[in-house]
N, C-alpha and C. Protein backbone atom coordinates (compact mmCIF):
# COMPACT_ATOMS: atom_id res chain seq x y z
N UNK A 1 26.25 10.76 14.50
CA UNK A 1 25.47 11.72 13.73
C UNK A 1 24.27 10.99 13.10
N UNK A 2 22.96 11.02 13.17
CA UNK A 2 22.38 11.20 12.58
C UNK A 2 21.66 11.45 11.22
N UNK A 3 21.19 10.42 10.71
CA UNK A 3 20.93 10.49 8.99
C UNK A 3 19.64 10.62 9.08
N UNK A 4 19.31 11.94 8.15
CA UNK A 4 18.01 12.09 7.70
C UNK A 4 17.61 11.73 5.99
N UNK A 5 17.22 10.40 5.84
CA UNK A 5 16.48 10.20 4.86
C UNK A 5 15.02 11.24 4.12
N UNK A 6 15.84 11.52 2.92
CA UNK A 6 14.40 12.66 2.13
C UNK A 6 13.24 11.18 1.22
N UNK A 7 12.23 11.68 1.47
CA UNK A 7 11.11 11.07 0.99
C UNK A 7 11.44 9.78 -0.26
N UNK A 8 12.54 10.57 -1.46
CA UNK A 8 12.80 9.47 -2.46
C UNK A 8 13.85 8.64 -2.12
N UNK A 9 14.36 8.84 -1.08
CA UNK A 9 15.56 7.84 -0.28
C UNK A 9 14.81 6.58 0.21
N UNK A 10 13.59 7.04 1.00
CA UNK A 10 12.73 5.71 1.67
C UNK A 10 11.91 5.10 0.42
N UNK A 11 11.46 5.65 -0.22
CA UNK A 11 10.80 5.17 -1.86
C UNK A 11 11.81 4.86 -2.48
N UNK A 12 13.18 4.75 -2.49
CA UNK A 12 13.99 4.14 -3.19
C UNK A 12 14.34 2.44 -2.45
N UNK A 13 13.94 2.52 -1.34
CA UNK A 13 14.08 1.38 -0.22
C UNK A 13 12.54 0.50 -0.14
N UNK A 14 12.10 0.74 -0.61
CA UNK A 14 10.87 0.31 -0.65
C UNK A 14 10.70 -1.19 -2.05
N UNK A 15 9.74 -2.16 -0.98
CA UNK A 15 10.09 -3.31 -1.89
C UNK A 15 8.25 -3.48 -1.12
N UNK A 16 7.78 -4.50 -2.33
CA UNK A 16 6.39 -4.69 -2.18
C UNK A 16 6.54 -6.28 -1.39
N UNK A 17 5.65 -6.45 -0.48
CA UNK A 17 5.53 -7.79 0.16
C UNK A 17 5.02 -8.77 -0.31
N UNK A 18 5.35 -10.28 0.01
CA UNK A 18 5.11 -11.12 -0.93
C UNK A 18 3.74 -11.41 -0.82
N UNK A 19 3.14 -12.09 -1.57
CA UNK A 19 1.65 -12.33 -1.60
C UNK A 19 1.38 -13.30 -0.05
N UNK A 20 1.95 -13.65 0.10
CA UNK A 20 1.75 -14.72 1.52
C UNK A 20 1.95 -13.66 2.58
N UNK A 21 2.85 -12.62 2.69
CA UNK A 21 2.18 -11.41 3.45
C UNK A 21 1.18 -11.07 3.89
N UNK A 22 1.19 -10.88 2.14
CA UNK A 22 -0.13 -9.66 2.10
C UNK A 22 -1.26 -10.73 2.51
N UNK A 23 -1.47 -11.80 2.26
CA UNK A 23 -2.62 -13.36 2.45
C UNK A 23 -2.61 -13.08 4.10
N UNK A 24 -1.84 -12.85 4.92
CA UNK A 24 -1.70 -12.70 6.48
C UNK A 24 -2.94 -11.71 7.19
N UNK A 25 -2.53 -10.62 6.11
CA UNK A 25 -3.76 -9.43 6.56
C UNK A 25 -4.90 -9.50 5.97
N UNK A 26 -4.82 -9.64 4.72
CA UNK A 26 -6.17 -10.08 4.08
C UNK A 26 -7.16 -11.02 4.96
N UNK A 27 -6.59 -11.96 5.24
CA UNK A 27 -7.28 -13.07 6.07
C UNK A 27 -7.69 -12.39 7.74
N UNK A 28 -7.60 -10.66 8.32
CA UNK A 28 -7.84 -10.66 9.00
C UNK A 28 -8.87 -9.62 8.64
N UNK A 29 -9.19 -9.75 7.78
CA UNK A 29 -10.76 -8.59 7.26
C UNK A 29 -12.12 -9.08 6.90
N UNK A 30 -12.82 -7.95 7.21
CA UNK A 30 -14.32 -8.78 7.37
C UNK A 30 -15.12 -7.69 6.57
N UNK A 31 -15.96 -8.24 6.18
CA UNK A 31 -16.98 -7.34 4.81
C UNK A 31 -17.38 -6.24 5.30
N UNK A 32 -17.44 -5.99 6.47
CA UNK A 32 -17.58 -4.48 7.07
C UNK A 32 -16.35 -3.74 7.25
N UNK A 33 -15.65 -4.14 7.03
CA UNK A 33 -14.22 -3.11 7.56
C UNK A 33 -14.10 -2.30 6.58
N UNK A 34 -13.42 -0.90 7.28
CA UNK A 34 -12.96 0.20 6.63
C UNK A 34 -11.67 0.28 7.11
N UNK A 35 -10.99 0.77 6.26
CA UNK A 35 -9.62 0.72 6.03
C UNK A 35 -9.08 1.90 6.08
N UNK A 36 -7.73 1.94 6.73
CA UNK A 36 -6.92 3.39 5.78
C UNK A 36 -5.74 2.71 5.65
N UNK A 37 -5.08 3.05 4.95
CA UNK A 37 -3.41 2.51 4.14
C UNK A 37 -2.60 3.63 3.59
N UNK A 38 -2.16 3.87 4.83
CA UNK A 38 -1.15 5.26 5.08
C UNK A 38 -0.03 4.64 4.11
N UNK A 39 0.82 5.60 3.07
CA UNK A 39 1.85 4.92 2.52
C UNK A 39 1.54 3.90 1.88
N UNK A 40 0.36 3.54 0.85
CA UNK A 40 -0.37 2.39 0.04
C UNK A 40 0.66 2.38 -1.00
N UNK A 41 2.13 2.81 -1.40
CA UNK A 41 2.60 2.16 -2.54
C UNK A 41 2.03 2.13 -3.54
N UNK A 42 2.39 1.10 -4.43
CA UNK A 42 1.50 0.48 -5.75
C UNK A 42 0.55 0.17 -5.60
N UNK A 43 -0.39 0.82 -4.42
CA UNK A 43 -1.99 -0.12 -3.98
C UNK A 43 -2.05 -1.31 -4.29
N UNK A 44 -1.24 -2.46 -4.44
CA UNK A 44 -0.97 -3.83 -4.28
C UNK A 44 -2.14 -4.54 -3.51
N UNK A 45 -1.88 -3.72 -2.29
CA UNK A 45 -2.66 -4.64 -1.23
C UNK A 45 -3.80 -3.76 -0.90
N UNK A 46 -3.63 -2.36 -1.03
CA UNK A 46 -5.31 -1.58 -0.97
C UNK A 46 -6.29 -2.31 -1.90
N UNK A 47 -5.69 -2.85 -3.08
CA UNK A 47 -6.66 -3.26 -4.31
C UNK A 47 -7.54 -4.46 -3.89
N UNK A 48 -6.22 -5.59 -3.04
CA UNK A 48 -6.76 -6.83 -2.80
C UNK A 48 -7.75 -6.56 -1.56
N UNK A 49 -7.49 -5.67 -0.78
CA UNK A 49 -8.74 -5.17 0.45
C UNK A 49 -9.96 -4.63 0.07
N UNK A 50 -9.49 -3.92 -0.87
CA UNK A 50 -10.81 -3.19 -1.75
C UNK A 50 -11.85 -4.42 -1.86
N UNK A 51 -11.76 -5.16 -2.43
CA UNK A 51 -12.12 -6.84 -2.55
C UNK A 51 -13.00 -7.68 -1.58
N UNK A 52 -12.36 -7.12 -0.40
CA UNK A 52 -12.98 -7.68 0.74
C UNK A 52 -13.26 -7.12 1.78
N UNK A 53 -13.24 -5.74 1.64
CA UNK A 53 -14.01 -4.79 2.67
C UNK A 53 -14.78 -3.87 1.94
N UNK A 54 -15.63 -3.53 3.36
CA UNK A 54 -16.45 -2.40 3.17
C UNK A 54 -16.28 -1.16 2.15
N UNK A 55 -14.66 -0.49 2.36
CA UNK A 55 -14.26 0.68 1.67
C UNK A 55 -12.42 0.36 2.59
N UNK A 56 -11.69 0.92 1.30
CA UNK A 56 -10.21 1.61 1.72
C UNK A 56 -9.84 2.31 1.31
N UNK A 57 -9.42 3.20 2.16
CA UNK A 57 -8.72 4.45 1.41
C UNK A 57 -7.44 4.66 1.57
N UNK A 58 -6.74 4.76 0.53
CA UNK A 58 -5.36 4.81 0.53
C UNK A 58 -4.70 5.82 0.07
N UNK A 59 -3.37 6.26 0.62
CA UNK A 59 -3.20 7.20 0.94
C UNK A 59 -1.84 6.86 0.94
N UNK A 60 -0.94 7.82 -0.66
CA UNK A 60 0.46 7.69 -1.04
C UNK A 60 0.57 9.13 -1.37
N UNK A 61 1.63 9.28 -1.29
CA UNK A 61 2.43 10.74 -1.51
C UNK A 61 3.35 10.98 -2.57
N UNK A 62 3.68 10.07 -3.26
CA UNK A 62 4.58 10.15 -3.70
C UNK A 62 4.17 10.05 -5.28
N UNK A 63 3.76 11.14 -6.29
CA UNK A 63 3.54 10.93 -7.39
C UNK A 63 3.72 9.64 -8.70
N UNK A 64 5.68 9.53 -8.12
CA UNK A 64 6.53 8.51 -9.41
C UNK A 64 5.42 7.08 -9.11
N UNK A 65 5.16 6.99 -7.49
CA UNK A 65 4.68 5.66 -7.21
C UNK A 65 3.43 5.37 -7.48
N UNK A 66 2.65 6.19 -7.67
CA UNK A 66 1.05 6.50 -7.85
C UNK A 66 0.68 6.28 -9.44
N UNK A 67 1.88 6.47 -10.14
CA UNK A 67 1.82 7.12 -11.78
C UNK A 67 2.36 4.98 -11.92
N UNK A 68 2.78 4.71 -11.30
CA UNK A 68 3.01 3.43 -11.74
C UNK A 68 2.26 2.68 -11.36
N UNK A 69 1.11 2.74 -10.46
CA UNK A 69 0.17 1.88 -9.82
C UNK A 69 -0.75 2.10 -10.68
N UNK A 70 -1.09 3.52 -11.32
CA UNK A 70 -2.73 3.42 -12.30
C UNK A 70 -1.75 2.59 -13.54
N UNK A 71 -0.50 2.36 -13.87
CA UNK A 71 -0.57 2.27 -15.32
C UNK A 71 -0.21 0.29 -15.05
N UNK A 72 -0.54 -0.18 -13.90
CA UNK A 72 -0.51 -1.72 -13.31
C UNK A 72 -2.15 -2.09 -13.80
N UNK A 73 -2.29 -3.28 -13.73
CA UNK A 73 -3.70 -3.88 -14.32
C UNK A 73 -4.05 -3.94 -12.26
């Protein structure tokens, strides 16, 4: 049988990647790039792209997670 996970089941599973990750992709962007970041979380890593590209737009669904990312420095 089959398990269907609801939206706060996978947001309950959800863990942010370590900075040496996130250093993996960062290091593959260039001052022109545009971005999208389907499922951006705590914009963790949209923020650090923001930084070094062109534009990103990110793109979360999930209110609880959004409400904790504006109230992050």
């Amino acid at each position: 049988m089959e398990s269907v996970l609801s939206a706060s089941d996978w947001e309950a599973m959800y863990a942010p990647y370590d900075q040496q990750t996130y250093q993996a992709v960062l290091d593959q962007l260039g001052a022109e790039d545009v971005i999208i970041d389907i499922g951006a979380g705590d914009l963790r890593l949209a923020r650090q792209m923001a930084r070094l590209s062109r534009k990103v737009y990110a793109i979360e669904i999930d209110d609880r997670v959004l409400n904790q990312a504006y109230s992050s420095p």
